[in-house]
PDB file of N, CA and C in Angstrom:
ATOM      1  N   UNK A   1    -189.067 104.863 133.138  1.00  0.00           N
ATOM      2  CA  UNK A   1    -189.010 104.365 134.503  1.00  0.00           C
ATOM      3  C   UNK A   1    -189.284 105.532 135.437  1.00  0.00           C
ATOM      4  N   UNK A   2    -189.869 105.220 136.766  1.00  0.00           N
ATOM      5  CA  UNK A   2    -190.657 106.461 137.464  1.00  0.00           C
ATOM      6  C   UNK A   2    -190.223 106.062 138.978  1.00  0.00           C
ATOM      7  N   UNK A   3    -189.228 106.225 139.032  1.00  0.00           N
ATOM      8  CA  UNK A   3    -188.411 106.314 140.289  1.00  0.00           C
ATOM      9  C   UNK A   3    -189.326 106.998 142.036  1.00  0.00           C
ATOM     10  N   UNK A   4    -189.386 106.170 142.866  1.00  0.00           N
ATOM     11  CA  UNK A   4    -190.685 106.693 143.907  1.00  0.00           C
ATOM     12  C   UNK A   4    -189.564 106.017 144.876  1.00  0.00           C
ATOM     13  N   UNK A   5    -189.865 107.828 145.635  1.00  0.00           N
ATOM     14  CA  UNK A   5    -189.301 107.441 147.411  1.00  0.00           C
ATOM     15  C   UNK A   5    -189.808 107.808 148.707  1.00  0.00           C
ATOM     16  N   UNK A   6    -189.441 107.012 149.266  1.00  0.00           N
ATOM     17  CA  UNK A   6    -190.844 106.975 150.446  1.00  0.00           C
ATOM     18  C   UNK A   6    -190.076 107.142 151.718  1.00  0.00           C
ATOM     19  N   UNK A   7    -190.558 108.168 152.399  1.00  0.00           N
ATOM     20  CA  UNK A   7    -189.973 108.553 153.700  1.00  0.00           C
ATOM     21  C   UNK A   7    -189.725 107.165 154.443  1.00  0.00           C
ATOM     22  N   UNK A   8    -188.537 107.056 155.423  1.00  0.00           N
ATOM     23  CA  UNK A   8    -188.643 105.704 156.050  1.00  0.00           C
ATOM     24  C   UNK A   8    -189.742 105.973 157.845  1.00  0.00           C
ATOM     25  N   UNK A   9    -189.803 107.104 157.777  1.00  0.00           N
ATOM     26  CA  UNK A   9    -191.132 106.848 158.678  1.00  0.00           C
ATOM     27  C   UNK A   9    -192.535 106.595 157.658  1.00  0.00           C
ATOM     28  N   UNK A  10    -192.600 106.620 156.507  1.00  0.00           N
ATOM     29  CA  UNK A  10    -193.873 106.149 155.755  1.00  0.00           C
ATOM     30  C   UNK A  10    -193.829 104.819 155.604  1.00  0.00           C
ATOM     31  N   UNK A  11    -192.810 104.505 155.872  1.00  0.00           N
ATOM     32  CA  UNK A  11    -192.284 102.557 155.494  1.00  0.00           C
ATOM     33  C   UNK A  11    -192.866 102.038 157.141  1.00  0.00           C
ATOM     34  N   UNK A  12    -192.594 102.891 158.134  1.00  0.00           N
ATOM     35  CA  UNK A  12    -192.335 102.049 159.250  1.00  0.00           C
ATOM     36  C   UNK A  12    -193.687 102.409 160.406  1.00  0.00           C
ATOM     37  N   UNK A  13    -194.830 102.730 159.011  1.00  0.00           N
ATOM     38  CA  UNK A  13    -196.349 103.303 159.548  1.00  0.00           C
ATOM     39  C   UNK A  13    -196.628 101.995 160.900  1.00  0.00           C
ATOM     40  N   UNK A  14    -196.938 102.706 161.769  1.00  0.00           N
ATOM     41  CA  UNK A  14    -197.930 101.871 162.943  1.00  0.00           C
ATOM     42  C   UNK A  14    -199.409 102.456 163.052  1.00  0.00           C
ATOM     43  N   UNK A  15    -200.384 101.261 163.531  1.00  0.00           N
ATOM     44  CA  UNK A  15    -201.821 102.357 163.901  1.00  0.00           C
ATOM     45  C   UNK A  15    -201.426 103.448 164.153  1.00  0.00           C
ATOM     46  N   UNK A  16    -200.293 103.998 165.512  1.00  0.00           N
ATOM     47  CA  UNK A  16    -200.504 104.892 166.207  1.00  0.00           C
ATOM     48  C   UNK A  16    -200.598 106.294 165.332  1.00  0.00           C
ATOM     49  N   UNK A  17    -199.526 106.144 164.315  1.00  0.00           N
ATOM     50  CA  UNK A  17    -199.242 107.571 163.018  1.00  0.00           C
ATOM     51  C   UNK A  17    -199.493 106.970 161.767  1.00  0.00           C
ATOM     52  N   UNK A  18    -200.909 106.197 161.684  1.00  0.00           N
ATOM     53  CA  UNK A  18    -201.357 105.578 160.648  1.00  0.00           C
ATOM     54  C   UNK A  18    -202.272 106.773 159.996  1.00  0.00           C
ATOM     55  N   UNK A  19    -202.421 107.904 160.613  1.00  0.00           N
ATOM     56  CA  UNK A  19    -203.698 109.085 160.048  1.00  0.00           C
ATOM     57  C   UNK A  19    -202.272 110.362 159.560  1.00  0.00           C
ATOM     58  N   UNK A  20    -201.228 110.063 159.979  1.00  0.00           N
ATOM     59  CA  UNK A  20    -200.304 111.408 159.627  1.00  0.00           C
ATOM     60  C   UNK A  20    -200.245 111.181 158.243  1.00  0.00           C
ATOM     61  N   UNK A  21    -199.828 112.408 157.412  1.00  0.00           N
ATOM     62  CA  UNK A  21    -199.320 112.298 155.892  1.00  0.00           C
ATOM     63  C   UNK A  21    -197.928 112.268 155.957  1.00  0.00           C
ATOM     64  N   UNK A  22    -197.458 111.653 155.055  1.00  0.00           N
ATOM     65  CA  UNK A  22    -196.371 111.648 154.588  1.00  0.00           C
ATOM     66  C   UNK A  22    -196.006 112.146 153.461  1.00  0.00           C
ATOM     67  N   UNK A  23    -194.631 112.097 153.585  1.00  0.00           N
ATOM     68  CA  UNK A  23    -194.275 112.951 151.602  1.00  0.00           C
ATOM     69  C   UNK A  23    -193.636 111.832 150.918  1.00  0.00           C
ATOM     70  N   UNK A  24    -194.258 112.090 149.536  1.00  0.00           N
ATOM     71  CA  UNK A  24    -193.764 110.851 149.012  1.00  0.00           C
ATOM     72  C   UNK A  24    -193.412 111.463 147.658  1.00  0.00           C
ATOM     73  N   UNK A  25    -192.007 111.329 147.128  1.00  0.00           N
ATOM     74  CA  UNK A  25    -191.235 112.010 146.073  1.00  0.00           C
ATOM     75  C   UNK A  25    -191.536 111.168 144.688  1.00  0.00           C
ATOM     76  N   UNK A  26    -192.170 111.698 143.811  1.00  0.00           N
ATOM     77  CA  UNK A  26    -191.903 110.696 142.959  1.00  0.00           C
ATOM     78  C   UNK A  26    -191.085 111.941 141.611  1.00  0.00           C
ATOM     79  N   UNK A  27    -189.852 111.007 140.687  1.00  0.00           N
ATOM     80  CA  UNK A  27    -189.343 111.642 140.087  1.00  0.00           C
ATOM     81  C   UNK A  27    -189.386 110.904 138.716  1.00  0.00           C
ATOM     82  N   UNK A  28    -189.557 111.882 137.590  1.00  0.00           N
ATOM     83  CA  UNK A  28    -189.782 110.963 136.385  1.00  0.00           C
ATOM     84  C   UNK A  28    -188.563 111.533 135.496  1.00  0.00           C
ATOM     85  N   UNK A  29    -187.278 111.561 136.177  1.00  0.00           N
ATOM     86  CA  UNK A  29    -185.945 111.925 135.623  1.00  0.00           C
ATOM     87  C   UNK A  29    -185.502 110.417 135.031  1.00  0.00           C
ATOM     88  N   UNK A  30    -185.066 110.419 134.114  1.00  0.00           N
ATOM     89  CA  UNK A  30    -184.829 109.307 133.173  1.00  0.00           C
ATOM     90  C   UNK A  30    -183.295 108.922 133.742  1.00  0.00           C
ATOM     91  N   UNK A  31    -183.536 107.464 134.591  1.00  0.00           N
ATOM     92  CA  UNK A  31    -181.998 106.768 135.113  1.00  0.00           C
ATOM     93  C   UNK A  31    -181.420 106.495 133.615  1.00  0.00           C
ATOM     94  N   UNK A  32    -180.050 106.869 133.625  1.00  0.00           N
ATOM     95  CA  UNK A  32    -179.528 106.745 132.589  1.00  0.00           C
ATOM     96  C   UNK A  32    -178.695 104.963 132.443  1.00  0.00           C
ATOM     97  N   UNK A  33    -179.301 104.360 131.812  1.00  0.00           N
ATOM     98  CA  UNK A  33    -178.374 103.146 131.209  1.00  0.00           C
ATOM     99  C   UNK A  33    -177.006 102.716 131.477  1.00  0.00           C
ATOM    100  N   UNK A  34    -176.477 101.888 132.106  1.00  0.00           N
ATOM    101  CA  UNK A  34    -175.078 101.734 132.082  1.00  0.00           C
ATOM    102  C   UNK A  34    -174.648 100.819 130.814  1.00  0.00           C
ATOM    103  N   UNK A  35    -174.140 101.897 129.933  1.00  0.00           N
ATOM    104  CA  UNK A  35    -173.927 100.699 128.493  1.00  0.00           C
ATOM    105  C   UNK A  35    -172.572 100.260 128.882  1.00  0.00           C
ATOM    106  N   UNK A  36    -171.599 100.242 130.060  1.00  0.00           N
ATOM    107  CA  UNK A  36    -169.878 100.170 130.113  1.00  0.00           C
ATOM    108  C   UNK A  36    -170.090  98.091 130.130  1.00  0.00           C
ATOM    109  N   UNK A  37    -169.975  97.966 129.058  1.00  0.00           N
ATOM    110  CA  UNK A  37    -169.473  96.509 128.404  1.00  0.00           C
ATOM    111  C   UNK A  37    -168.184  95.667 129.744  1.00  0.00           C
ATOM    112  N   UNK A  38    -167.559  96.717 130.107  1.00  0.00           N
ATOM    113  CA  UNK A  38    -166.694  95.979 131.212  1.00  0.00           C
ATOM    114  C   UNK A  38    -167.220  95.770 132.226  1.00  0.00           C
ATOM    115  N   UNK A  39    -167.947  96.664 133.275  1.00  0.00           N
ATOM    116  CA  UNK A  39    -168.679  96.464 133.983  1.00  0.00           C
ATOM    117  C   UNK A  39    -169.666  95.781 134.071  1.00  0.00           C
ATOM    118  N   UNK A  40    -170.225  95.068 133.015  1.00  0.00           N
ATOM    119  CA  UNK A  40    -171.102  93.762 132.977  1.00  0.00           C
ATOM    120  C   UNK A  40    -170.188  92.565 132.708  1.00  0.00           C
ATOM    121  N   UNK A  41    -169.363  92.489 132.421  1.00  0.00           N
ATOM    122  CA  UNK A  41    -168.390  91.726 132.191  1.00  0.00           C
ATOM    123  C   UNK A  41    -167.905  91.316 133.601  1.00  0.00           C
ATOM    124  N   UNK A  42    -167.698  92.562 134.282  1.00  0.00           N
ATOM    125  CA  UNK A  42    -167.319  92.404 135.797  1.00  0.00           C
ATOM    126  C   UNK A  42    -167.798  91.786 136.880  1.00  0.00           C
ATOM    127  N   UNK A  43    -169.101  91.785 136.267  1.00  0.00           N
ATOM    128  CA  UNK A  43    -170.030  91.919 137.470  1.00  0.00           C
ATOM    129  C   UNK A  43    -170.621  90.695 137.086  1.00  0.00           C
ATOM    130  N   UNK A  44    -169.923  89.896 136.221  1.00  0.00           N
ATOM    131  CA  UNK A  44    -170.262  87.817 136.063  1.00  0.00           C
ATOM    132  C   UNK A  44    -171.615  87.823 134.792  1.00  0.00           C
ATOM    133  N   UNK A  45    -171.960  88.702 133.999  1.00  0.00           N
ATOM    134  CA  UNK A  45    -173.102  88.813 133.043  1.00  0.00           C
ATOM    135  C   UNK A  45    -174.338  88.883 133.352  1.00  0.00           C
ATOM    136  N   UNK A  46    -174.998  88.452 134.078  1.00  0.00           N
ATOM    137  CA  UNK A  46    -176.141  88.689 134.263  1.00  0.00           C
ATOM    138  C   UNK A  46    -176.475  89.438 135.399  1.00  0.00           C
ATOM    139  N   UNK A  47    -175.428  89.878 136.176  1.00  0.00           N
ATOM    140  CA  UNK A  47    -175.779  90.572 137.255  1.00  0.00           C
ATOM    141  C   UNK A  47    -176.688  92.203 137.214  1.00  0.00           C
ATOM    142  N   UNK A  48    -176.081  92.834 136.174  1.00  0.00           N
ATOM    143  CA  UNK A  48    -176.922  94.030 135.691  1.00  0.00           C
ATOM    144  C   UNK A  48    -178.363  93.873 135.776  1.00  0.00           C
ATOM    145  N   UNK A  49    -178.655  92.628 134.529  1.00  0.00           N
ATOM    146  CA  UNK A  49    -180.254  92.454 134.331  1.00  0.00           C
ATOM    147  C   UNK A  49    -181.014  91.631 136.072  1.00  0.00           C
ATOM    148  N   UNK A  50    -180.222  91.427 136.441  1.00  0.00           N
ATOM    149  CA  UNK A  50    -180.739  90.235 137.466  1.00  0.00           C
ATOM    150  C   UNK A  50    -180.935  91.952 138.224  1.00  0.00           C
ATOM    151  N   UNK A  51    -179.825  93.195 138.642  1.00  0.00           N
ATOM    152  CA  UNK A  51    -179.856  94.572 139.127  1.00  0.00           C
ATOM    153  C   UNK A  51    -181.134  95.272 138.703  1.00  0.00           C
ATOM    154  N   UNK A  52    -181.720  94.786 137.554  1.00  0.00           N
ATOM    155  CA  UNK A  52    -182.387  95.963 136.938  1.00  0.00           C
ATOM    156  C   UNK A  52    -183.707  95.452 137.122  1.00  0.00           C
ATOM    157  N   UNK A  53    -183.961  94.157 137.478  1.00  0.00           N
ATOM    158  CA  UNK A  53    -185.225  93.775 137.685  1.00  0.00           C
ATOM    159  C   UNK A  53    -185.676  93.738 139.223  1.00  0.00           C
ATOM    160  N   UNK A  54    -184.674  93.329 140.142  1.00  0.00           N
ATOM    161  CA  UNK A  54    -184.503  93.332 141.240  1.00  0.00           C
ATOM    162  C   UNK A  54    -185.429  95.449 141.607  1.00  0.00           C
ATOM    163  N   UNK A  55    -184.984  96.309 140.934  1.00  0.00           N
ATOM    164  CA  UNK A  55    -184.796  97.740 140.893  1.00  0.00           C
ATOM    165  C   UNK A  55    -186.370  98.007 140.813  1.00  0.00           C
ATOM    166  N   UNK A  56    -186.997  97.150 139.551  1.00  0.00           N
ATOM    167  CA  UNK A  56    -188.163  97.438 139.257  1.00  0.00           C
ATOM    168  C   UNK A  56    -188.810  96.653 140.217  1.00  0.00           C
ATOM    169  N   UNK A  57    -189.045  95.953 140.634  1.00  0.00           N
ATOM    170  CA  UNK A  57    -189.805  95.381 141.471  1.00  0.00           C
ATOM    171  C   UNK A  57    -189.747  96.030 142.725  1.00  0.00           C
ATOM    172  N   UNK A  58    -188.617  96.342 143.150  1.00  0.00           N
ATOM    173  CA  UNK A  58    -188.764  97.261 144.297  1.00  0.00           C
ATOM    174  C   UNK A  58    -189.785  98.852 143.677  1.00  0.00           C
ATOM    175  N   UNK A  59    -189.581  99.302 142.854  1.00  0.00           N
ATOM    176  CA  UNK A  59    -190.415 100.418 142.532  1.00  0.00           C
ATOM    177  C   UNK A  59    -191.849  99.996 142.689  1.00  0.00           C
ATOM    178  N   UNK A  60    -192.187  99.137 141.872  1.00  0.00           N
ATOM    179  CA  UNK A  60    -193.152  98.296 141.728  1.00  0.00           C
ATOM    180  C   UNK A  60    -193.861  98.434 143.398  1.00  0.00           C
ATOM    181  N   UNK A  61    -193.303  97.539 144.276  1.00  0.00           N
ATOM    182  CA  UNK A  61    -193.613  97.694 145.918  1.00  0.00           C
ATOM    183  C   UNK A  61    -193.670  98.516 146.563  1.00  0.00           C
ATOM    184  N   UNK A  62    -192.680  99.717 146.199  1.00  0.00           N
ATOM    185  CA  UNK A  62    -193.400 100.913 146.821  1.00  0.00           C
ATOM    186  C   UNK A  62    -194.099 102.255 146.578  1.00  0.00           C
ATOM    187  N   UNK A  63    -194.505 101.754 145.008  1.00  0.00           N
ATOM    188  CA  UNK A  63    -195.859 102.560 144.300  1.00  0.00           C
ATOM    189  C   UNK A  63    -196.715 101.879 145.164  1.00  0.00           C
ATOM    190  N   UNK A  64    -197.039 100.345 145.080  1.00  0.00           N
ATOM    191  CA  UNK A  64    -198.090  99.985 146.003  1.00  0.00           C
ATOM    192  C   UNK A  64    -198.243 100.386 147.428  1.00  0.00           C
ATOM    193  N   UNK A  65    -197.367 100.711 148.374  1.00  0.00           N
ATOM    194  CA  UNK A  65    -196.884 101.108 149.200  1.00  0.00           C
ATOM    195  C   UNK A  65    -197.910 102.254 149.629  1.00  0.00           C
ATOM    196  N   UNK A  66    -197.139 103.377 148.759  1.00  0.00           N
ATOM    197  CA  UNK A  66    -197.698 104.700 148.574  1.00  0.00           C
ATOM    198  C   UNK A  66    -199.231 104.915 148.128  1.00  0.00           C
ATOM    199  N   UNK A  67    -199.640 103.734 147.208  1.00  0.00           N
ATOM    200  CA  UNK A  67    -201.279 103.559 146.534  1.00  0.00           C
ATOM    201  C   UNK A  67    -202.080 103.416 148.248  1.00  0.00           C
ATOM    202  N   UNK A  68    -201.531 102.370 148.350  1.00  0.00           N
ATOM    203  CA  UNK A  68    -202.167 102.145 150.359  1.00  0.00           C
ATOM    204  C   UNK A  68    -202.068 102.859 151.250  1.00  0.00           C
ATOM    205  N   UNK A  69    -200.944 103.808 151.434  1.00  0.00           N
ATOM    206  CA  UNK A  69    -200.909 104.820 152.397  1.00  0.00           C
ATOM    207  C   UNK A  69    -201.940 105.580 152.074  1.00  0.00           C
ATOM    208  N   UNK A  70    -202.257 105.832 150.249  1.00  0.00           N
ATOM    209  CA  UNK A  70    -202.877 107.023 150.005  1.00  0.00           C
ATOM    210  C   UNK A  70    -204.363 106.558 150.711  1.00  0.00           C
ATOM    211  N   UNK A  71    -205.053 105.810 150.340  1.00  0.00           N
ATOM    212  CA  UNK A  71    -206.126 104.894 150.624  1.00  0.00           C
ATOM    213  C   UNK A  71    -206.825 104.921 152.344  1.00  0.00           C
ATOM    214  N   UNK A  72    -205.380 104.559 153.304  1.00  0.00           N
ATOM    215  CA  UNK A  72    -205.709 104.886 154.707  1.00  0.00           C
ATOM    216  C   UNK A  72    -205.925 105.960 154.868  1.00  0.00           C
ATOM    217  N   UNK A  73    -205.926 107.147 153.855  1.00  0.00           N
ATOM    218  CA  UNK A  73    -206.690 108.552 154.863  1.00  0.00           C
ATOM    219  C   UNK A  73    -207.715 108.515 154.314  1.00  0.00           C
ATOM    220  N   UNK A  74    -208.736 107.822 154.336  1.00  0.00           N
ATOM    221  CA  UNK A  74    -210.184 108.083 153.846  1.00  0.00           C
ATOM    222  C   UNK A  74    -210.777 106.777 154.488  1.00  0.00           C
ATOM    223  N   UNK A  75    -209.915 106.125 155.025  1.00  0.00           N
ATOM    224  CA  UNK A  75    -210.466 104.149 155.335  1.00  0.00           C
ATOM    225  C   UNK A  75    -211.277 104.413 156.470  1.00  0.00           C
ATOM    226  N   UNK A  76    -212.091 103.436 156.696  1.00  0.00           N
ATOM    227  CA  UNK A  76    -212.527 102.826 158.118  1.00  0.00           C
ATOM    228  C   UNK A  76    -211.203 102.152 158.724  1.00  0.00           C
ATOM    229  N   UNK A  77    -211.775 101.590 160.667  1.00  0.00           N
ATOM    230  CA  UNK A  77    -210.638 101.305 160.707  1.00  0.00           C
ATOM    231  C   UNK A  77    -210.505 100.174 161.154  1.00  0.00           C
ATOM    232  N   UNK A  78    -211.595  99.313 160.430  1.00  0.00           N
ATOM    233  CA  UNK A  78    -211.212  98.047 159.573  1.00  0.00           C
ATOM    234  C   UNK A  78    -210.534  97.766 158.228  1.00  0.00           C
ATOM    235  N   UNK A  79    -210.225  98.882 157.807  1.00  0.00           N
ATOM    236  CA  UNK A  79    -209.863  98.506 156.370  1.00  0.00           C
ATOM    237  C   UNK A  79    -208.515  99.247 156.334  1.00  0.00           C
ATOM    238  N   UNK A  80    -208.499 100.355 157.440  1.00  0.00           N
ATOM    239  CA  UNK A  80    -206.760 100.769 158.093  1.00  0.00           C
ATOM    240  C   UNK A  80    -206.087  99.670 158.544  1.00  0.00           C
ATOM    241  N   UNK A  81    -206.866  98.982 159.299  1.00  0.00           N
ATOM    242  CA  UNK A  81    -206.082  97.705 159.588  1.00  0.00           C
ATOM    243  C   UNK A  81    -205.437  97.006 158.091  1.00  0.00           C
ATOM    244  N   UNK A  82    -206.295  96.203 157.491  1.00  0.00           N
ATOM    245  CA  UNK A  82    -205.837  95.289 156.275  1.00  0.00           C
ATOM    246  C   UNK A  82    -205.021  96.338 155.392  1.00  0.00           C
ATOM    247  N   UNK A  83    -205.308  97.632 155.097  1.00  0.00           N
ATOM    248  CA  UNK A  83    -204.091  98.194 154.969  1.00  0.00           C
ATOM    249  C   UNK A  83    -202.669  98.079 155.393  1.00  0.00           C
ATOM    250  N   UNK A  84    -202.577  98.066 156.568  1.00  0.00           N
ATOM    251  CA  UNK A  84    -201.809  98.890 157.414  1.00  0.00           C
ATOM    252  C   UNK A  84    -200.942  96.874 157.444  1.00  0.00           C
ATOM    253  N   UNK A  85    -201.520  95.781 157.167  1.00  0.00           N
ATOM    254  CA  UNK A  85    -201.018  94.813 156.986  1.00  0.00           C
ATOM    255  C   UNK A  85    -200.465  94.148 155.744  1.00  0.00           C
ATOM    256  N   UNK A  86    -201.156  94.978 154.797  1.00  0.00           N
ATOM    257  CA  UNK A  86    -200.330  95.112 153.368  1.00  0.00           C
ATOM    258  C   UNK A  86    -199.226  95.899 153.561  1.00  0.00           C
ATOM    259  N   UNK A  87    -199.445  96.778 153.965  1.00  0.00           N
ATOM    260  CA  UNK A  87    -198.185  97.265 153.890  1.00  0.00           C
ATOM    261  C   UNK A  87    -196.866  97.334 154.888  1.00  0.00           C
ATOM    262  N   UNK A  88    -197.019  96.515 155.797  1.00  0.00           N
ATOM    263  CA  UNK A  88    -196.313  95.459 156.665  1.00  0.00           C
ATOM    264  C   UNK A  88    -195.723  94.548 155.401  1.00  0.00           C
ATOM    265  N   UNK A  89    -196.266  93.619 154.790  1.00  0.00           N
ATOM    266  CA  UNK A  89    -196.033  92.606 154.200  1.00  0.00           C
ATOM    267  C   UNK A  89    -195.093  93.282 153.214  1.00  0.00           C
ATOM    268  N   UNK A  90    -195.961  94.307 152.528  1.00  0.00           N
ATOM    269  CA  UNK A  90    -194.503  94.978 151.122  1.00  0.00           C
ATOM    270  C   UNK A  90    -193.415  95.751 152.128  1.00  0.00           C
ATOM    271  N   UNK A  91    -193.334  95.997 153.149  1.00  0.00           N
ATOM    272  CA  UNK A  91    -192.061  96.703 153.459  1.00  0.00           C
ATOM    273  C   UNK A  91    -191.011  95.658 153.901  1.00  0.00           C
ATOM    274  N   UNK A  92    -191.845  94.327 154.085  1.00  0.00           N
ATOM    275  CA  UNK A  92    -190.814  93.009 154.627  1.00  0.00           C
ATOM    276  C   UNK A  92    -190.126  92.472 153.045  1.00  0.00           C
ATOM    277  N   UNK A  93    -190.931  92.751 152.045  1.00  0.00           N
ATOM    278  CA  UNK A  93    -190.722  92.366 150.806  1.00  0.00           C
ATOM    279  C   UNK A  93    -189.176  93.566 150.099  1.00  0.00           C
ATOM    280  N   UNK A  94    -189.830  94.627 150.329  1.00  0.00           N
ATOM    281  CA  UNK A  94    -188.949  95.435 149.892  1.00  0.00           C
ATOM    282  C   UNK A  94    -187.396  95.493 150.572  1.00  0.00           C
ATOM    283  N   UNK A  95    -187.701  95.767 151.584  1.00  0.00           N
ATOM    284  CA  UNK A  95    -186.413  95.338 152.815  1.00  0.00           C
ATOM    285  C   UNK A  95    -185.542  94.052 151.844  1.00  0.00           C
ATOM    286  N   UNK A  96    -186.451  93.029 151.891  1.00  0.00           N
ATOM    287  CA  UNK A  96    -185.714  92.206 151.412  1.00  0.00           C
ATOM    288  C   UNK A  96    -184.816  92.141 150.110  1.00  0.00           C
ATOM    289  N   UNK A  97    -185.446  93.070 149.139  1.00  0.00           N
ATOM    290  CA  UNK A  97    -185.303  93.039 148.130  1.00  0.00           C
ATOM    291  C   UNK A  97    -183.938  94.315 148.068  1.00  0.00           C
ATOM    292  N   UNK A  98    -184.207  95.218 148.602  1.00  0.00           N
ATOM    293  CA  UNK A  98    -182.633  96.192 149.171  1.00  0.00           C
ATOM    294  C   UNK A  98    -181.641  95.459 149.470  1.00  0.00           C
ATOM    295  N   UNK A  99    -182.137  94.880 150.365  1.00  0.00           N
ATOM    296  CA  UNK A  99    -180.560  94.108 150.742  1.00  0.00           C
ATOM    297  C   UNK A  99    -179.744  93.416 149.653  1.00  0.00           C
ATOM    298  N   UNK A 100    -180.444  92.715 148.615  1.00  0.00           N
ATOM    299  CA  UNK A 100    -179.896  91.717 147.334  1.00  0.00           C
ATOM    300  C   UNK A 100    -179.620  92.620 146.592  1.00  0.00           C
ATOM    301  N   UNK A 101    -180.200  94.103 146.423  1.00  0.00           N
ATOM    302  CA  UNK A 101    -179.944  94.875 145.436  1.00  0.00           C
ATOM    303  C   UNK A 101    -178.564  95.882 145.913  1.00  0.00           C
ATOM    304  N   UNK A 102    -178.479  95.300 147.311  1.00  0.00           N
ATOM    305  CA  UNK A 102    -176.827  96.064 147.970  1.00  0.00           C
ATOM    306  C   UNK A 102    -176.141  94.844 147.552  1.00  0.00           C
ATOM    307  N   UNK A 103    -176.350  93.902 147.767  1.00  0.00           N
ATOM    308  CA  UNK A 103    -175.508  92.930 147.882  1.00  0.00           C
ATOM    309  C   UNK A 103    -175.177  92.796 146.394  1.00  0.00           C
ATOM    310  N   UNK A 104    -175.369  92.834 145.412  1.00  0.00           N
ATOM    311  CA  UNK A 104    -175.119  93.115 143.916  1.00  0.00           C
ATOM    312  C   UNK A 104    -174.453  93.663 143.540  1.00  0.00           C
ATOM    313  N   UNK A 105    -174.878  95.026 143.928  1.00  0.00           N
ATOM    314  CA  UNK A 105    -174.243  96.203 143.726  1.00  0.00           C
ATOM    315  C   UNK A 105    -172.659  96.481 144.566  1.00  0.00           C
ATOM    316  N   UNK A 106    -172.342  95.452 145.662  1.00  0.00           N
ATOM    317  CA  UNK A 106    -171.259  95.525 146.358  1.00  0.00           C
ATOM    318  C   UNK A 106    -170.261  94.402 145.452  1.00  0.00           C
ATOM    319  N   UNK A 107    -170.996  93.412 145.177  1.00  0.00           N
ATOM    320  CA  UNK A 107    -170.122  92.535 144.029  1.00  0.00           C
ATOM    321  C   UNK A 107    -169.728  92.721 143.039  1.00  0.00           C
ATOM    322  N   UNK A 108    -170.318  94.151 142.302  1.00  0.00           N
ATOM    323  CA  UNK A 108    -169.960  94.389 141.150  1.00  0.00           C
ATOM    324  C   UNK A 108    -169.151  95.348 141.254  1.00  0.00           C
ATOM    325  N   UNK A 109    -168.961  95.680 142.666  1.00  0.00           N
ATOM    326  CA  UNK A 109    -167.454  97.003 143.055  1.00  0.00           C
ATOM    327  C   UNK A 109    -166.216  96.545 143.102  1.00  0.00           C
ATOM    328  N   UNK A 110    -166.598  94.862 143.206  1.00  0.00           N
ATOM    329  CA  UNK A 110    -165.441  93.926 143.543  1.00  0.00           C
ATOM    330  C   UNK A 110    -164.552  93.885 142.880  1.00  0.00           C
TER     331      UNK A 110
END
């Protein structure tokens, strides 16, 4: 798994700082497994796997993220645009997808 983090001014690109670079961290440190049998137990059984897919898909969205940012420094700026609206669309996606992955993660503290 290849863990990628994205400045939240790279998330919250407008035309106006659509040409700035951003830094974008990617780390290929191996998340370690939660094997604790109680804590899935805790957390109603499927909440882990329902956690862990929820996790990847967000990675998933903001590799693409980062693939498109990379892309707008070389674009026309017709194609900064349809960029710059993909990646509108995955940061409404991802957003969304944080919040369920707090909201999980707060139920399973419960």
């Amino acid at each position: 798994m290849v863990e990628v983090t994205i400045s939240k001014e790279a998330k919250n690109l407008s035309n106006e700082n659509s040409e700035k670079k951003y830094p974008i961290t990617v780390s290929q440190e191996k998340i370690p497994k939660n094997d604790d049998k109680a804590q899935v137990g805790q957390g109603g059984g499927g909440s882990n796997a329902m956690l862990e897919t929820l996790i990847k898909k967000l990675a998933e969205i903001l590799a693409k993220i980062a693939e498109l940012t990379q892309k707008m420094a070389n674009a026309n700026d017709q194609m900064k645009t349809s960029y710059q609206q993909q990646i509108e669309a995955l940061n409404s996606q991802a957003s969304t997808i944080e919040a369920k992955i707090q909201e999980l993660v707060a139920e399973s503290q419960q």
